[in-house]
Structures are given as structure tokens and as C-alpha cells.
Protein backbone atom coordinates (compact mmCIF):
# COMPACT_ATOMS: atom_id res chain seq x y z
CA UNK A 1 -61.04 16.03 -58.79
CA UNK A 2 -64.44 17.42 -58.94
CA UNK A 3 -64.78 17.77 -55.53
CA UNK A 4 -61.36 20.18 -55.10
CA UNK A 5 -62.44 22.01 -58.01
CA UNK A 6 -65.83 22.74 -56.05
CA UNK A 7 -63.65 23.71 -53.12
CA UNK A 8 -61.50 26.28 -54.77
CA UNK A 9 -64.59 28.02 -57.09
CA UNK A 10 -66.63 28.25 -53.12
CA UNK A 11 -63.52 29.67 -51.55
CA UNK A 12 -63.47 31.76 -55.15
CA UNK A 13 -66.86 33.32 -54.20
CA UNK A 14 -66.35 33.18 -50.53
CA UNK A 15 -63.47 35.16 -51.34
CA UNK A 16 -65.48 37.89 -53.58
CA UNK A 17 -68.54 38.08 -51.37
CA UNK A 18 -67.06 38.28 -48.28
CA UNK A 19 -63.39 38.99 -47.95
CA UNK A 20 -60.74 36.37 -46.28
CA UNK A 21 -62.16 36.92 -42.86
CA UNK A 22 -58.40 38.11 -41.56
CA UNK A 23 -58.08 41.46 -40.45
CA UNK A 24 -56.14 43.87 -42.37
CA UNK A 25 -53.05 44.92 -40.54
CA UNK A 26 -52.76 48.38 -39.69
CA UNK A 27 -50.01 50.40 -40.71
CA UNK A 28 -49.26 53.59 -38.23
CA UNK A 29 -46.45 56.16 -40.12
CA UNK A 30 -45.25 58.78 -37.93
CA UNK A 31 -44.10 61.98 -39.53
CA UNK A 32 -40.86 62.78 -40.34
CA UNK A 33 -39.23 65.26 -37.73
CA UNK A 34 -37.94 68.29 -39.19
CA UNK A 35 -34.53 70.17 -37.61
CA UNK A 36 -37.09 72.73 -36.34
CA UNK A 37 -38.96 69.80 -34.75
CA UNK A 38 -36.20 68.20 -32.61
CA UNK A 39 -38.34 67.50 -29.42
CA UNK A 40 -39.78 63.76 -28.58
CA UNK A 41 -43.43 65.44 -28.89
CA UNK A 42 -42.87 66.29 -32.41
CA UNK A 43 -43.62 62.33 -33.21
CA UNK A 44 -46.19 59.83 -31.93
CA UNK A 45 -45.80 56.30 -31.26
CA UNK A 46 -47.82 53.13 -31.17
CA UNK A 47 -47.82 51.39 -28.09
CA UNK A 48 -45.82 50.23 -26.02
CA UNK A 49 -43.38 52.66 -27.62
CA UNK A 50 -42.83 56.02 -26.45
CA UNK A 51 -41.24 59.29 -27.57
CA UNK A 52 -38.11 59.55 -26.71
CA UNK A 53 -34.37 61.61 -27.88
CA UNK A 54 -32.21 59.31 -29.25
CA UNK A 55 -28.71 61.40 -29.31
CA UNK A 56 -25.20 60.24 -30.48
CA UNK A 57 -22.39 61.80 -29.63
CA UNK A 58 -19.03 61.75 -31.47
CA UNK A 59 -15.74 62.52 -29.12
CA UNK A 60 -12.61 62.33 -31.28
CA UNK A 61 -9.56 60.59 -29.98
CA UNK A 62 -6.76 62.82 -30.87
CA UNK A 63 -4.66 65.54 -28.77
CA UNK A 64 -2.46 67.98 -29.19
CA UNK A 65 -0.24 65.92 -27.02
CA UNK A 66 -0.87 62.23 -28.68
CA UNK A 67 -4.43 60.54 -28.27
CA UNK A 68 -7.09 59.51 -25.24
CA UNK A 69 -6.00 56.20 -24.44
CA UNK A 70 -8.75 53.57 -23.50
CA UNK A 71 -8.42 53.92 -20.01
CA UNK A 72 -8.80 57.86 -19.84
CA UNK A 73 -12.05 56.93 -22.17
CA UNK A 74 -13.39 54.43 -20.01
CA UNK A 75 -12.93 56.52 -16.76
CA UNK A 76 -14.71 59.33 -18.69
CA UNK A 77 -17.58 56.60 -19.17
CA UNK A 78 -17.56 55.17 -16.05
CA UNK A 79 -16.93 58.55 -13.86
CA UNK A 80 -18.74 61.00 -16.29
CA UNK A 81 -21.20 59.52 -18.37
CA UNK A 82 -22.93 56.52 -16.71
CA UNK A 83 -23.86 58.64 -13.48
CA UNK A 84 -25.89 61.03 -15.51
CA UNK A 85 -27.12 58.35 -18.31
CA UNK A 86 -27.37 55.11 -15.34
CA UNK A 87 -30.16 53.26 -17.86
CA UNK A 88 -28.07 52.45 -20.56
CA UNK A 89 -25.92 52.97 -23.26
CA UNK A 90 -24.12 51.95 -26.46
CA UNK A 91 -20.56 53.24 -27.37
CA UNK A 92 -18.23 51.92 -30.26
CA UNK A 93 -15.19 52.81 -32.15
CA UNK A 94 -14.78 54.46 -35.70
CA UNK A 95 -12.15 56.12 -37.93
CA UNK A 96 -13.77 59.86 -38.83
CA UNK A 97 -12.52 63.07 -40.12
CA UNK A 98 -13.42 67.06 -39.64
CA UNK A 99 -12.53 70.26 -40.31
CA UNK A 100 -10.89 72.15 -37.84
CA UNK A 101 -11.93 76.25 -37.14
CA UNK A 102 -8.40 76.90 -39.19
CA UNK A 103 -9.67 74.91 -42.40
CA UNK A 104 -7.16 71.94 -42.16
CA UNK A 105 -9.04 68.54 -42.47
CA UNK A 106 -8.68 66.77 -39.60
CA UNK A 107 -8.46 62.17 -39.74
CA UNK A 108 -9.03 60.64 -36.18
CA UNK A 109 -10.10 57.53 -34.07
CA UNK A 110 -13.23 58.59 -32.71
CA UNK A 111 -15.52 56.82 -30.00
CA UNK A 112 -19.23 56.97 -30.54
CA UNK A 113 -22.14 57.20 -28.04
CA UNK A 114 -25.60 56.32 -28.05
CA UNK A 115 -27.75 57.38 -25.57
CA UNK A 116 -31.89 57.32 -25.67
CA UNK A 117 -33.47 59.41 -22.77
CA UNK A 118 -36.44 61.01 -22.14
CA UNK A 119 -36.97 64.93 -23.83
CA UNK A 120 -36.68 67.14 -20.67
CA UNK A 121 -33.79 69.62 -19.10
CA UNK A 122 -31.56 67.75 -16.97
CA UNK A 123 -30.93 65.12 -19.82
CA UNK A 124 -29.87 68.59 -22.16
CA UNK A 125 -28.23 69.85 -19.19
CA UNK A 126 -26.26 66.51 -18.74
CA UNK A 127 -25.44 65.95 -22.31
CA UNK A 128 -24.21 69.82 -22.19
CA UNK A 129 -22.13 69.05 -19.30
CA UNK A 130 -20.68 65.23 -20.89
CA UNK A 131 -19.36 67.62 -23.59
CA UNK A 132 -17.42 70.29 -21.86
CA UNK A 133 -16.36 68.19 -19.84
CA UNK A 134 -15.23 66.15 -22.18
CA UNK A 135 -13.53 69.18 -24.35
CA UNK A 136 -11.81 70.59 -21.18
CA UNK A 137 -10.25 67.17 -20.47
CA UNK A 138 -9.01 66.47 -23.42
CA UNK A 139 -8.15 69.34 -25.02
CA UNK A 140 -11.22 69.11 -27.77
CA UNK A 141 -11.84 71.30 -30.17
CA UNK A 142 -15.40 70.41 -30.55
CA UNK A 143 -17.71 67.31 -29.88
CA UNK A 144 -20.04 66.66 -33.21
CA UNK A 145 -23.92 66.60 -30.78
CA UNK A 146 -26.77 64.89 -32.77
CA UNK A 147 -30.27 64.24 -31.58
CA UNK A 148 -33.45 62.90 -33.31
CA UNK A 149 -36.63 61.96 -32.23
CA UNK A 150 -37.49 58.08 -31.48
CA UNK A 151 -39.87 55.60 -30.73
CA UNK A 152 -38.68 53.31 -28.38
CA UNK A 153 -39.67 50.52 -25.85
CA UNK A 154 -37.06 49.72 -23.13
């Protein structure tokens, strides 16, 4: 018992002298983007991450004549959407609601994208282009267009 008792009051003063001897971890924050700020320079990231856009895109479902079926969505993926984003993507399902230019509120199926791509041009141009096309098809209103800087690792 003595000797433990000698072990913890040396690790005691080990302790207060000279530290644990571990490394303190280092925290990195990155600053939150503002609307102003919606470019992938307007954060930095700790390797291997990089700055990227992450953008989601909300198309709803509904028509005036009935609703995009799943094939007509998956064609629009497939022919429309995977050509201009060919590194990925994530898409799912969701009940949302909106307000339409005349006031009335507006409850739909929607289907939601999620793209991350680098900041430059062609991926605005592309995303521009996913949308009217998408409005023109289907006889959309509006598609909701959201984008926030990220830091991500693919």
C-alpha cells in the first residue's frame, strides 16, 4: 500500500512540474460564412479537406397536369444531372410546402439533391441550367437553390 501511494503522489508532482507529456489536441474553427460570403474561399480547411460548395436543390413533384412520376425524375437524373455533376451525388424524397407568386400555400412531394463541387463557373452555369431545365420540363414554378460553403474530403 505504501508503495502505490508513492506512485500516485510522484505521478502527483510529475503531473504539476511537468505536464502529462501528451500533446494537447488542436482545435481549428473556421468562421462562419455569411450570405454575403457564399464562395468556397470565404472558409479554410484543415487538411486533407478542401473548400468546396455544398448546394441542395429542392425540385417539387407536382404539375399542373398531376405529378413527375419516378421515371421522368430519374431520366432527369440520369440524362440531366449526372452528365454535368459525374462525381457524385445524393438525392432523397420529402413532403414540403411553399408559397406560390399568387399567395396560395402550396403542400408537395418534393425530391432533394445534394451536390458538393468545386466554387468555379461551369458548376454555377450547370446548376443554372439543371434548374431551367428542370422548370421548363415540368412546368415549375420555381426550384428552392441553396448553397453553403464546406469542408470536404472526397
Amino acid at each position: 500500500m505504501h508503495r502505490h501511494t508513492l506512485a500516485g503522489r510522484l505521478l502527483l508532482v510529475s503531473l504539476a512540474v511537468g505536464g502529462t507529456g501528451c500533446a494537447r489536441p488542436q482545435v481549428q474553427s473556421s468562421p462562419i460564412p455569411t450570405a454575403a460570403s457564399q464562395s468556397a474561399g470565404a472558409i479554410r480547411c484543415a487538411p486533407p479537406a478542401a473548400a468546396q460548395l455544398r448546394t441542395i436543390l429542392y425540385f417539387g413533384l407536382a404539375r399542373p397536369a398531376g405529378t413527375v412520376t419516378e421515371a421522368e425524375w430519374q431520366a432527369f437524373v440520369g440524362d440531366d444531372v449526372t452528365p454535368r455533376f459525374p462525381d457524385g451525388l445524393t438525392m432523397w424524397e420529402v413532403d414540403g410546402q411553399w408559397r406560390r407568386g399568387d399567395g396560395q400555400i402550396i403542400r408537395e412531394r418534393s425530391k432533394v439533391l445534394l451536390l458538393v463541387h468545386g466554387d468555379t463557373p461551369a458548376a454555377r452555369a450547370a446548376i443554372q441550367d439543371l434548374i431551367a431545365g428542370y422548370k421548363r420540363a415540368f412546368e415549375q414554378e420555381s426550384v428552392l437553390w441553396e448553397t453553403t460553403p464546406v469542408c470536404a474530403v472526397f
